[in-house]
C-alpha atoms as a PDB file:
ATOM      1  CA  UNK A   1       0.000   0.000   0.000  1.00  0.00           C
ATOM      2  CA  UNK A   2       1.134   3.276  -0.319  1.00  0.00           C
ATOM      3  CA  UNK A   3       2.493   5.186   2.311  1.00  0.00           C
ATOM      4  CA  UNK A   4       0.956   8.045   4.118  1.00  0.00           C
ATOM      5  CA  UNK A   5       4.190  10.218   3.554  1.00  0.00           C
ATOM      6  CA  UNK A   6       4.251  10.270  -0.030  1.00  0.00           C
ATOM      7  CA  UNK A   7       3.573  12.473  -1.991  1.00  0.00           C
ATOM      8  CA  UNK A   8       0.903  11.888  -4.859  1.00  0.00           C
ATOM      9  CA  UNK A   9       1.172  14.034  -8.049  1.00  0.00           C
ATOM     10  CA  UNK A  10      -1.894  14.317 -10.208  1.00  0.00           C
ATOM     11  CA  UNK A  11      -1.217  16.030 -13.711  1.00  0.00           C
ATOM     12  CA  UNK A  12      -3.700  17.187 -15.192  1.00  0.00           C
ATOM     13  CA  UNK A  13      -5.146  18.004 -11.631  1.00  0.00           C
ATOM     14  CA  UNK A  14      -7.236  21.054 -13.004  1.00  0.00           C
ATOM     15  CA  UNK A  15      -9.131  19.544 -15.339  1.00  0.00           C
ATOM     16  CA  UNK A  16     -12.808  17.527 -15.101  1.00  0.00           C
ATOM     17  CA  UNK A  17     -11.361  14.375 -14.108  1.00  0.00           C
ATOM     18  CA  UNK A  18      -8.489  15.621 -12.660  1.00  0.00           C
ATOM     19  CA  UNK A  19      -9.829  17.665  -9.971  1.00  0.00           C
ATOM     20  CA  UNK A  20     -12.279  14.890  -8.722  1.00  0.00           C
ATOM     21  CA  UNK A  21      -8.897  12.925  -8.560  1.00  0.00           C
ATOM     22  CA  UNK A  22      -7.028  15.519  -6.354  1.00  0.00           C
ATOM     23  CA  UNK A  23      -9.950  16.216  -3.815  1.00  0.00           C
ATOM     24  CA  UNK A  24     -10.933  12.238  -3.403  1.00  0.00           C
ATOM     25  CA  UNK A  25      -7.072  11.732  -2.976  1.00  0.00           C
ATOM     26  CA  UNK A  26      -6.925  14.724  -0.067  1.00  0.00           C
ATOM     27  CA  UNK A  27      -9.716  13.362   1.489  1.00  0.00           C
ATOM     28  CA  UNK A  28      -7.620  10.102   2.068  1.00  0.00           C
ATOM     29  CA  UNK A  29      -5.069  12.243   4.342  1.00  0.00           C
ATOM     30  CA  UNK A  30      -2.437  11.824   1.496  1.00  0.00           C
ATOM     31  CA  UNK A  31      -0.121  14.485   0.392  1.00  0.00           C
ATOM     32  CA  UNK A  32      -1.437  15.788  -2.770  1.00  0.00           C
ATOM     33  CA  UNK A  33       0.844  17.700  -5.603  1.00  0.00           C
ATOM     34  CA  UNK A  34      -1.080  19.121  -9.270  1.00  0.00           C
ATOM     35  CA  UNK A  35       1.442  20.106 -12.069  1.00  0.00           C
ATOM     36  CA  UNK A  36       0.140  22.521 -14.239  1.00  0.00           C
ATOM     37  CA  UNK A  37       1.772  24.595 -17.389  1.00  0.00           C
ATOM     38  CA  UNK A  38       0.057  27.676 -15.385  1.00  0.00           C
ATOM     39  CA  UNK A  39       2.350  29.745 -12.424  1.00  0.00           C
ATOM     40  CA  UNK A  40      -1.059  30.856 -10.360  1.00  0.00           C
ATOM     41  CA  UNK A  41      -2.998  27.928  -9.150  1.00  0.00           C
ATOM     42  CA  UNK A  42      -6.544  27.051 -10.578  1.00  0.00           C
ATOM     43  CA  UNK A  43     -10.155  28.307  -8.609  1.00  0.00           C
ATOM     44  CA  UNK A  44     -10.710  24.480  -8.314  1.00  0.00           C
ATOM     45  CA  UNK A  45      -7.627  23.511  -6.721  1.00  0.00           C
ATOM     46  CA  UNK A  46      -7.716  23.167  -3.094  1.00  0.00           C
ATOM     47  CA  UNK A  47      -5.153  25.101  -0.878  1.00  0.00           C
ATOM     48  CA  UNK A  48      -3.996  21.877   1.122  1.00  0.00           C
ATOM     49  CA  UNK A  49      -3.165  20.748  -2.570  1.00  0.00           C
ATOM     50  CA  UNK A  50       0.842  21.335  -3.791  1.00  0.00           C
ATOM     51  CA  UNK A  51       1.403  23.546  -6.859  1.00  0.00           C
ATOM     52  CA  UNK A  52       3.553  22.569  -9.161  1.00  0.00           C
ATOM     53  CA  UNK A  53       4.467  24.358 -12.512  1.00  0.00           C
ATOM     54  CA  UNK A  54       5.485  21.800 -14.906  1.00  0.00           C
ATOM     55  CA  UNK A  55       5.211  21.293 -18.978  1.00  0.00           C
ATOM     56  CA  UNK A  56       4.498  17.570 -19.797  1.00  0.00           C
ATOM     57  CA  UNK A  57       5.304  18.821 -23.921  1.00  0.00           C
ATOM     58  CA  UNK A  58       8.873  19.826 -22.766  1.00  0.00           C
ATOM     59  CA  UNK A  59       9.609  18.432 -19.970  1.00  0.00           C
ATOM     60  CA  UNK A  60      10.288  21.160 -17.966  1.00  0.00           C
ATOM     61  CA  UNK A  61       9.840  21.319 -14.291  1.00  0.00           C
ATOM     62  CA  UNK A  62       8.956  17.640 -14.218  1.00  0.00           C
ATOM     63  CA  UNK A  63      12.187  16.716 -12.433  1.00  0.00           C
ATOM     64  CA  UNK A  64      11.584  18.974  -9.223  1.00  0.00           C
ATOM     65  CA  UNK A  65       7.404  18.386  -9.614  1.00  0.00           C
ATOM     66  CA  UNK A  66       8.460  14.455  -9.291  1.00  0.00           C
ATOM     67  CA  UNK A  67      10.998  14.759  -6.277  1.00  0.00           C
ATOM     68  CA  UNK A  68       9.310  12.885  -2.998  1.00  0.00           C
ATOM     69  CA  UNK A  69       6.828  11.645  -5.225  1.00  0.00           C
ATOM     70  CA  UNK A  70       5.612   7.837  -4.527  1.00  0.00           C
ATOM     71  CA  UNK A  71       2.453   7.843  -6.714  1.00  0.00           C
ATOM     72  CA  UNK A  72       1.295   9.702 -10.482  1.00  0.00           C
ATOM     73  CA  UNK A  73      -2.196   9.667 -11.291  1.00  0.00           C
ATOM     74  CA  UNK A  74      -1.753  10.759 -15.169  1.00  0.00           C
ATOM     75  CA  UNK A  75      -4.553  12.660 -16.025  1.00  0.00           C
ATOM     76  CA  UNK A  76      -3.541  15.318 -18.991  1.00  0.00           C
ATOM     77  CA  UNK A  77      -4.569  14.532 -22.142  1.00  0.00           C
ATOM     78  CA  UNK A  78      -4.260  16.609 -25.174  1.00  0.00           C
ATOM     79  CA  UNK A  79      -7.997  16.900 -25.719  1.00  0.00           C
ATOM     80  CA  UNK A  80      -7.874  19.856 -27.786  1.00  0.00           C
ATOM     81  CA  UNK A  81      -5.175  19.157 -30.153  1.00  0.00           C
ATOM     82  CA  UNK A  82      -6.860  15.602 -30.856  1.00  0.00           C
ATOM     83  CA  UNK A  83      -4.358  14.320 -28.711  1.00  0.00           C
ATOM     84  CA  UNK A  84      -1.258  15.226 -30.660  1.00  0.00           C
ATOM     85  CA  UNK A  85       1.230  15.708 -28.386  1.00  0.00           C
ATOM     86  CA  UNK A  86      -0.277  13.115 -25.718  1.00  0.00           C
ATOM     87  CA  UNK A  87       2.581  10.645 -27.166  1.00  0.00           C
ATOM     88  CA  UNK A  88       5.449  13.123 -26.305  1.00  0.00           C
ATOM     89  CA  UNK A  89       3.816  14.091 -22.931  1.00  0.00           C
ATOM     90  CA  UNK A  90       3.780  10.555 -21.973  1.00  0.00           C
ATOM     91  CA  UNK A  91       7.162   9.604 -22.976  1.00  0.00           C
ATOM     92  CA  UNK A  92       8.549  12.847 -21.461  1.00  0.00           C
ATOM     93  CA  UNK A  93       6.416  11.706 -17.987  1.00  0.00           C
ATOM     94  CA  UNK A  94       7.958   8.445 -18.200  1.00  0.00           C
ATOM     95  CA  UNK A  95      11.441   9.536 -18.390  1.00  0.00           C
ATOM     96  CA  UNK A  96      11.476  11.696 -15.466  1.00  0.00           C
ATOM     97  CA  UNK A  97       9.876   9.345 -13.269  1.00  0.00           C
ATOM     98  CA  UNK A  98      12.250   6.495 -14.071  1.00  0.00           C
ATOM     99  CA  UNK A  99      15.029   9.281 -13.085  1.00  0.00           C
ATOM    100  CA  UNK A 100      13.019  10.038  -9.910  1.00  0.00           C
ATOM    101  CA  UNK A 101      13.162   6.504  -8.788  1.00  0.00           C
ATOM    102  CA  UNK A 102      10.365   4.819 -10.721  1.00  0.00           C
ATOM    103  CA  UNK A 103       7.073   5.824  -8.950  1.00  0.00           C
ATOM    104  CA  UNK A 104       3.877   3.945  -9.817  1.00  0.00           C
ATOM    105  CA  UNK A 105       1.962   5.875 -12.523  1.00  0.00           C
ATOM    106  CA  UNK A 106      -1.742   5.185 -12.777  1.00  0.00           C
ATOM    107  CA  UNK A 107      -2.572   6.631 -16.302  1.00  0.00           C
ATOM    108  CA  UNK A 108      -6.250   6.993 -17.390  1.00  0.00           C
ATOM    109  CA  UNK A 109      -6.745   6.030 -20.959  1.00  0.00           C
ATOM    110  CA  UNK A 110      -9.890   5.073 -22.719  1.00  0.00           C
ATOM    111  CA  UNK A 111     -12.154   2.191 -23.755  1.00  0.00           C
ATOM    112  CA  UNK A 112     -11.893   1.080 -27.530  1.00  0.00           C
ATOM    113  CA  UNK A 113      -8.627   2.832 -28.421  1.00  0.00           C
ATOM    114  CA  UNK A 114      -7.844  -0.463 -29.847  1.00  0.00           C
ATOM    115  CA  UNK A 115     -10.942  -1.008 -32.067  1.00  0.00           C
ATOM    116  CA  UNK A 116     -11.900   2.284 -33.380  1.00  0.00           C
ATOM    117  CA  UNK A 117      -9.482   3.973 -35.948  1.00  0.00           C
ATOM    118  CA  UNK A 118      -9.705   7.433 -35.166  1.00  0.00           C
ATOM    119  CA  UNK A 119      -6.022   9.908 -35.239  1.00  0.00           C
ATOM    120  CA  UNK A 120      -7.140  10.750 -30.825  1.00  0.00           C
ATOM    121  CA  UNK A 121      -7.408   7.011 -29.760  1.00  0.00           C
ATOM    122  CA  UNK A 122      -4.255   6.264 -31.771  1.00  0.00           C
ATOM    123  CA  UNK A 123      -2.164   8.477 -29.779  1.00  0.00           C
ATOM    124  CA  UNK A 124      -3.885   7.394 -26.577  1.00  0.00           C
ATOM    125  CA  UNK A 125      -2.830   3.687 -27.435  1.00  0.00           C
ATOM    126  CA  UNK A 126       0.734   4.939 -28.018  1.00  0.00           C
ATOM    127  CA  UNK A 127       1.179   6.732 -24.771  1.00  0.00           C
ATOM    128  CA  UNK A 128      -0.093   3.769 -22.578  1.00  0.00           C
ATOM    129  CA  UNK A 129       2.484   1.437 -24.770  1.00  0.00           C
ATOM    130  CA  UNK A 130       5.337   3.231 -23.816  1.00  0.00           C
ATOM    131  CA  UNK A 131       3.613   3.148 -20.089  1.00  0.00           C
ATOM    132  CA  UNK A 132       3.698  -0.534 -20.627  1.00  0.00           C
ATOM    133  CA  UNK A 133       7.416  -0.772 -22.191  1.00  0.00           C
ATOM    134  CA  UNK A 134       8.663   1.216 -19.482  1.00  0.00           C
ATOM    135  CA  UNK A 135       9.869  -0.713 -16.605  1.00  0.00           C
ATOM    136  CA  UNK A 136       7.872   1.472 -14.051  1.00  0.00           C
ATOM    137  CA  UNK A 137       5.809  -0.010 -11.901  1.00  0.00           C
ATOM    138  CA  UNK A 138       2.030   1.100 -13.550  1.00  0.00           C
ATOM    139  CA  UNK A 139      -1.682   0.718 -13.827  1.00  0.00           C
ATOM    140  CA  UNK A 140      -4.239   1.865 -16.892  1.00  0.00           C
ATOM    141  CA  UNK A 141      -7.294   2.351 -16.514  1.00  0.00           C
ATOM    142  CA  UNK A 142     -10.046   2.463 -19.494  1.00  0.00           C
ATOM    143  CA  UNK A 143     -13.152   4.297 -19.067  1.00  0.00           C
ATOM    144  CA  UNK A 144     -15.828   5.160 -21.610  1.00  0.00           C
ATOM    145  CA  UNK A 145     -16.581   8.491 -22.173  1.00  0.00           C
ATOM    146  CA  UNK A 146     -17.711  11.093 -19.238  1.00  0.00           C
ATOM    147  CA  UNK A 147     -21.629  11.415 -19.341  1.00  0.00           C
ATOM    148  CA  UNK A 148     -20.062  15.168 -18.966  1.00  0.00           C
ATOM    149  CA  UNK A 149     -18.860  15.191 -22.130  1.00  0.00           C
ATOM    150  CA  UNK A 150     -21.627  13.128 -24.222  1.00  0.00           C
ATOM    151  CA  UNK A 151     -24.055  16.185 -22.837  1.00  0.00           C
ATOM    152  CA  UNK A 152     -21.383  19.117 -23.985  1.00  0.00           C
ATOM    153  CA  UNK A 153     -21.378  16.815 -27.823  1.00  0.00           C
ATOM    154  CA  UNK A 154     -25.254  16.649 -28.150  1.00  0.00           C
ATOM    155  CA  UNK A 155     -26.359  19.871 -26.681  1.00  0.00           C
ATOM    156  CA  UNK A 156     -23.806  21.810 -29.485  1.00  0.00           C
ATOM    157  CA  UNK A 157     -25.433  19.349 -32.121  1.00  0.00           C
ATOM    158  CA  UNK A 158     -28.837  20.319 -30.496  1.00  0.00           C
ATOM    159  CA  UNK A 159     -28.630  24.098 -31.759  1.00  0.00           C
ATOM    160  CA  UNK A 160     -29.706  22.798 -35.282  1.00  0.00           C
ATOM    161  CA  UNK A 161     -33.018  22.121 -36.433  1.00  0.00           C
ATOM    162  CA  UNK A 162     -32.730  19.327 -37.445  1.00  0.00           C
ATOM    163  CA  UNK A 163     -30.169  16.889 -35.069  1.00  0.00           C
ATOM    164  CA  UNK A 164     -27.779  14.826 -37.532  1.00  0.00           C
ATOM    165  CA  UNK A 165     -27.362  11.096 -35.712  1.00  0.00           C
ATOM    166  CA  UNK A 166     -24.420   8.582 -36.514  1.00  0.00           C
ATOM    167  CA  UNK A 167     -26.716   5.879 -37.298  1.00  0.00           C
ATOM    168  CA  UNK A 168     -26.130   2.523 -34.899  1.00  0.00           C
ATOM    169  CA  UNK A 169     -23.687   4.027 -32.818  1.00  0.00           C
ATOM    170  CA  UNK A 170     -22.850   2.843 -29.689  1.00  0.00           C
ATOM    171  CA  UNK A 171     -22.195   4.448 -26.174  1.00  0.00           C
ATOM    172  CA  UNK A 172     -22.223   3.912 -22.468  1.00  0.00           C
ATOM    173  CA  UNK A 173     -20.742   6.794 -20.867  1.00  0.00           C
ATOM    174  CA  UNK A 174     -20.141   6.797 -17.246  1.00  0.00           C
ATOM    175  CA  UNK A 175     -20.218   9.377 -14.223  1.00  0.00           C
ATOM    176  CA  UNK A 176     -16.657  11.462 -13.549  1.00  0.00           C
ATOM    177  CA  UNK A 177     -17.060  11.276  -9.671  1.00  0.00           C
ATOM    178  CA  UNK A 178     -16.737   6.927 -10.391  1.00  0.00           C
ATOM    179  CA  UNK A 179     -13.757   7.374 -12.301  1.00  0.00           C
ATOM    180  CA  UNK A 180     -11.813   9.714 -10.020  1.00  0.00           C
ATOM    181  CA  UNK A 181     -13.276   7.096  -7.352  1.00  0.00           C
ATOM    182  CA  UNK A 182     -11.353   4.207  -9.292  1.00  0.00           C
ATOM    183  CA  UNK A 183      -8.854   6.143  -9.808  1.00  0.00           C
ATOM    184  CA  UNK A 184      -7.889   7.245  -6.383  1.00  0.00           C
ATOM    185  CA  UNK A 185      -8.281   3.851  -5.042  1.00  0.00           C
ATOM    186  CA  UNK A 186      -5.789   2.189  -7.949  1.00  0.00           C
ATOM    187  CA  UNK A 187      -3.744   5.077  -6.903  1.00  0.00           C
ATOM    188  CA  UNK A 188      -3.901   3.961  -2.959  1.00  0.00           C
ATOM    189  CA  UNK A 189      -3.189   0.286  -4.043  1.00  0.00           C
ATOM    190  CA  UNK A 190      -0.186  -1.569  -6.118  1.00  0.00           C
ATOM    191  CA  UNK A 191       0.553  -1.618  -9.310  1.00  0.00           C
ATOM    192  CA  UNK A 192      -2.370  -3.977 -11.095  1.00  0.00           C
ATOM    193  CA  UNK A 193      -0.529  -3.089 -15.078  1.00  0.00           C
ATOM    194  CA  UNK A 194      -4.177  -3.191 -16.767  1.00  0.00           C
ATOM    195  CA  UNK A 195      -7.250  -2.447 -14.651  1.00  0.00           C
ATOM    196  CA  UNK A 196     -10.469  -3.959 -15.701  1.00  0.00           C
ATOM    197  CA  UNK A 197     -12.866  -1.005 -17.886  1.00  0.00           C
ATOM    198  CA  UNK A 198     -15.180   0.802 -16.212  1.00  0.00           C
ATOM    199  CA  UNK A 199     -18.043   2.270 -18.263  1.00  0.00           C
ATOM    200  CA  UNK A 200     -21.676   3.401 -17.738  1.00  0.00           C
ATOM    201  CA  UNK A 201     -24.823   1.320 -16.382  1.00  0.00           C
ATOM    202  CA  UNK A 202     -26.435   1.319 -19.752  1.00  0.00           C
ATOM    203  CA  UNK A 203     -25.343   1.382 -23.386  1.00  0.00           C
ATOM    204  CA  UNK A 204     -27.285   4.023 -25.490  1.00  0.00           C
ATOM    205  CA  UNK A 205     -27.831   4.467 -28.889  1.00  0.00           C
ATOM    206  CA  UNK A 206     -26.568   8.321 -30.187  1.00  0.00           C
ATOM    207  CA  UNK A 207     -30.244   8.953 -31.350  1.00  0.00           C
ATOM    208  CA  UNK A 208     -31.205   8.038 -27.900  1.00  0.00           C
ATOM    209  CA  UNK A 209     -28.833  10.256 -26.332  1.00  0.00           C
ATOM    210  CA  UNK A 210     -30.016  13.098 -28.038  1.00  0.00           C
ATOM    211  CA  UNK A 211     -33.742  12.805 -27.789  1.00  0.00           C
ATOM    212  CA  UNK A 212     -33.016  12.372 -23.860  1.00  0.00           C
ATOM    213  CA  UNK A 213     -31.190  15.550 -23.850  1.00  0.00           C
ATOM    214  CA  UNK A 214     -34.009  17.366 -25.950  1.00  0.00           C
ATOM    215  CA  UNK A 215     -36.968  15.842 -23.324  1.00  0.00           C
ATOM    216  CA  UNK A 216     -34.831  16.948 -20.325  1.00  0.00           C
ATOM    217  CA  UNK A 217     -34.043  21.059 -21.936  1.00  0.00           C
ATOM    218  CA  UNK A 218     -37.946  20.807 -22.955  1.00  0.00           C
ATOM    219  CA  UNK A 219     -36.513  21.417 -26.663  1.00  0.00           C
ATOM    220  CA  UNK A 220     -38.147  19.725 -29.528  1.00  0.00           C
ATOM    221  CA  UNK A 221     -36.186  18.883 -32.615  1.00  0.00           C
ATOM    222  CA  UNK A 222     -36.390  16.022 -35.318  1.00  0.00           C
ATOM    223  CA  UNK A 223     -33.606  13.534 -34.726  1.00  0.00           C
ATOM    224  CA  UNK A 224     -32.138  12.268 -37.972  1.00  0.00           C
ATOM    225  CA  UNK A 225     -30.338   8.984 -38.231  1.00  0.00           C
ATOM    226  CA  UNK A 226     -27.152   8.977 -40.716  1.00  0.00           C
ATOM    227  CA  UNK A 227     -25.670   5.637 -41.867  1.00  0.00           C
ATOM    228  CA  UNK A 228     -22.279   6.886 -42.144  1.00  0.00           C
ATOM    229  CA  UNK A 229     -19.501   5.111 -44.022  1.00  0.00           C
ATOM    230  CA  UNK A 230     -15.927   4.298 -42.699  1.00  0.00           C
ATOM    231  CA  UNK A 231     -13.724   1.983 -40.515  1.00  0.00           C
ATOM    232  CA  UNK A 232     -14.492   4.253 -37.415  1.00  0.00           C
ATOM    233  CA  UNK A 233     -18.166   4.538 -37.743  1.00  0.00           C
ATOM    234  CA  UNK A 234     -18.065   0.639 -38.663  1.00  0.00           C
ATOM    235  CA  UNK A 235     -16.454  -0.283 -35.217  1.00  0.00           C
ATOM    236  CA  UNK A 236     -18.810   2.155 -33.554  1.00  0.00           C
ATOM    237  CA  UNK A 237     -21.708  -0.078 -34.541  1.00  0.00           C
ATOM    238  CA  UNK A 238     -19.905  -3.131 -33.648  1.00  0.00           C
ATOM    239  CA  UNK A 239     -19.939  -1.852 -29.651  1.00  0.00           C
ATOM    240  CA  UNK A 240     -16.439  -0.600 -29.815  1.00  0.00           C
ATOM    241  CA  UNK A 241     -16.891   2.073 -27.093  1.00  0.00           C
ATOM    242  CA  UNK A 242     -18.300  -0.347 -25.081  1.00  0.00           C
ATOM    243  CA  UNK A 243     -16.834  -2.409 -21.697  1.00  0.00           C
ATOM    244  CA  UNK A 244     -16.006  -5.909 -22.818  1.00  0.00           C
ATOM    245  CA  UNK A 245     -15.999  -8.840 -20.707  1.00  0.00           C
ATOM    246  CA  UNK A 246     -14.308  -8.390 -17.670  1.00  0.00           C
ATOM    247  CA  UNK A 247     -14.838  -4.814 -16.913  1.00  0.00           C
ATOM    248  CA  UNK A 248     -16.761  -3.212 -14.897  1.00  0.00           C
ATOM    249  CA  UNK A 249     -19.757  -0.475 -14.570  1.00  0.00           C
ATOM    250  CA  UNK A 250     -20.715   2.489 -12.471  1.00  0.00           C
ATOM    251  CA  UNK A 251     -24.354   2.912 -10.482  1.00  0.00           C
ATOM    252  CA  UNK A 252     -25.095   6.562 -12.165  1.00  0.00           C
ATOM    253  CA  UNK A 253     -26.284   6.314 -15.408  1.00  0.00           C
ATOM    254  CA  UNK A 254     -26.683   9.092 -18.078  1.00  0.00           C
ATOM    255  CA  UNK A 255     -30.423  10.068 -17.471  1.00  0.00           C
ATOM    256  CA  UNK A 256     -29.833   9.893 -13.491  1.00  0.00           C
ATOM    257  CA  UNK A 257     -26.925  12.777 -14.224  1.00  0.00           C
ATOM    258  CA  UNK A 258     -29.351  14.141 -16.694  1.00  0.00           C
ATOM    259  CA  UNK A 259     -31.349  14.891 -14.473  1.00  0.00           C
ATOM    260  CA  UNK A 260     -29.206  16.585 -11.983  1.00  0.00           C
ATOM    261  CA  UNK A 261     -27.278  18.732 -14.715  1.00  0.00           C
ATOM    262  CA  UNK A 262     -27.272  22.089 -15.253  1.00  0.00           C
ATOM    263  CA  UNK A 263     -28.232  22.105 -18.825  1.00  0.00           C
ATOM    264  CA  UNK A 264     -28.505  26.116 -19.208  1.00  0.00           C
ATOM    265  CA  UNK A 265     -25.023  25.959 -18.907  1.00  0.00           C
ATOM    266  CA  UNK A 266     -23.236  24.644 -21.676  1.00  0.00           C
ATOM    267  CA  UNK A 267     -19.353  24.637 -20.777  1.00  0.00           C
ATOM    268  CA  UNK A 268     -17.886  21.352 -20.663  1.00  0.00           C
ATOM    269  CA  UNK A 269     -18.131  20.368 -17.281  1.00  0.00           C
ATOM    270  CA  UNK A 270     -20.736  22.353 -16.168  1.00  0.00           C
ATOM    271  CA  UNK A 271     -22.634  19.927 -14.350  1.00  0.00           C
ATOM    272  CA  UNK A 272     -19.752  19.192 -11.985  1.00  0.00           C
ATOM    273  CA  UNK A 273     -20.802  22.544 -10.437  1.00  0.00           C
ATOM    274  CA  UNK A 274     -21.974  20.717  -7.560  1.00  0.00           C
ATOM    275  CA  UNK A 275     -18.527  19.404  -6.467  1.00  0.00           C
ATOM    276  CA  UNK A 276     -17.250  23.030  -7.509  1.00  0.00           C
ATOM    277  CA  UNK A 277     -19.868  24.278  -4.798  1.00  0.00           C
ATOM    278  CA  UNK A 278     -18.688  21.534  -2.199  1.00  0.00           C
ATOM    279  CA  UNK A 279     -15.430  22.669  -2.779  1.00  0.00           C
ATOM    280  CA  UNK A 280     -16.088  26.332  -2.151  1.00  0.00           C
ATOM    281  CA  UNK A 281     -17.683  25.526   0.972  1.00  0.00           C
ATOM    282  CA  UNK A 282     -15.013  23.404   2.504  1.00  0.00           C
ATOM    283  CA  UNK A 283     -12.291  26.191   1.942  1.00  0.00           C
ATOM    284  CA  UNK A 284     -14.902  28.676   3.091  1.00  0.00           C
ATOM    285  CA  UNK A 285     -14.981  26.345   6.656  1.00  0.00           C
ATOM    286  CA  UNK A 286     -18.477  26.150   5.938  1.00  0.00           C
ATOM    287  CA  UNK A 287     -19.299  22.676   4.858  1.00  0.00           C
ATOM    288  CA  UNK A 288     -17.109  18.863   4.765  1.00  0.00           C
ATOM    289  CA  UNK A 289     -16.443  18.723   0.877  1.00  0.00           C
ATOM    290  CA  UNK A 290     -18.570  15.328  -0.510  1.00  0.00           C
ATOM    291  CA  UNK A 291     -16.492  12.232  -1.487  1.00  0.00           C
END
């Protein structure tokens, strides 16, 4: 098990996943370090949380960010740049924690990176392959995509009048909080090398997604069903999203957090607000922040 003393650096710590990470982590009693790219810490970040400045894409700062450090929970991705410079960013990770005296690295990846051809998951499978060709002590996990962002996806395709559908596709997205939950406890444990997937409680179709989005806004719009072509939308149809046998799925499924979300608020990661609020209140000495 790991021990109290060390340190636990989250990268990535600012971000959707990665800030449910850091404050399930504190509430263990474990010291808790984010890197960022950014000098001045983020609004979400709690004070009894380390600050780190640190550039996964250059390596810079990682050496001193990494120095006590027992435990990484990897959670940057390159999200915006379709995951570009995720391969880099892992293998520049990787090379500072081997010189830092190989810490176990829990990186989150995600489900079907294997099976669906798309340029995003094919830099995800290369950074947890040279995870896996390391020599460091490590655990991946695979989760299917954040009912978070599945909400952000339909409710920009719900500004047209008419709602264009991948035909046949497949998802079961899961709750955040359950991830960061995995995620700190793989963290607390040893190295397992591949954790079983966790997805969602249910798999959806896309059309289904959207017209439960549209019910819960009160919005009405005509779905429309598109048999695309290609590899991608191929392995989409053949459940490639989805947890094989073997993994494992969450309690809150997509119309339970549907109905709980803020969906006047369209910024991705809006309807972790309530954790936000939590948060506020615990630094505030007003409330104990939720695990």
């Amino acid at each position: 098990m790991t021990m109290v003393s060390e340190t636990i650096l989250v990268t990535g710590g600012s971000g959707v996943l990665g800030a449910a990470v850091v404050r399930r982590l504190l509430d263990t009693g474990r010291p808790v370090r984010v890197l960022s790219r950014r000098p001045q810490r983020a609004a979400n970040t709690p004070e009894k949380a380390e600050w780190a400045v640190g550039d996964l894409a250059t390596g810079a700062g990682l050496a001193e960010a990494l120095d006590g450090v027992g435990v990484v929970v990897n959670c940057a991705s390159d999200t915006k740049g379709a995951g570009k410079t995720d391969e880099t960013a892992t293998r520049h990770l990787v090379e500072a924690a081997q010189a830092a005296g190989s810490p176990h690295v829990v990186h989150v990846s995600i489900v079907g990176i294997d099976l669906v051809p798309v340029g995003y998951y094919k830099a995800k499978l290369a950074a947890e392959r040279l995870l896996q060709t390391s020599g460091l002590p490590y655990t991946v996990l695979r989760a299917t995509q954040f009912h978070d962002l599945v909400l952000a996806g339909v409710q920009q395709l719900a500004r047209l009048p008419v709602v264009p559908v991948p035909s046949g596709a497949l998802v079961q997205s899961v709750e955040v909080g359950e991830v960061a939950d995995r995620l700190a406890e793989l963290a607390l444990g040893e190295p397992v090398g591949r954790a079983p997937d966790l997805g969602g409680p249910k798999v959806w179709s896309g059309a289904d997604l959207v017209r439960a989005v549209l019910r819960a806004s009160g919005r009405r719009r005509s779905v429309l069903p598109l048999p695309l072509p290609g590899k991608a939308m191929k392995a989409l149809r053949a459940g490639g999203l989805l947890v094989r046998e073997g993994g494992s799925v969450g309690r809150r499924g997509f119309d339970d957090f549907l109905a709980a979300a803020p969906l006047g608020d369209r910024t991705y990661g809006a309807a972790q607000a309530g954790d936000r609020a939590a948060l506020k209140g615990m630094l505030t000495g007003q409330v104990s922040e939720r695990g």
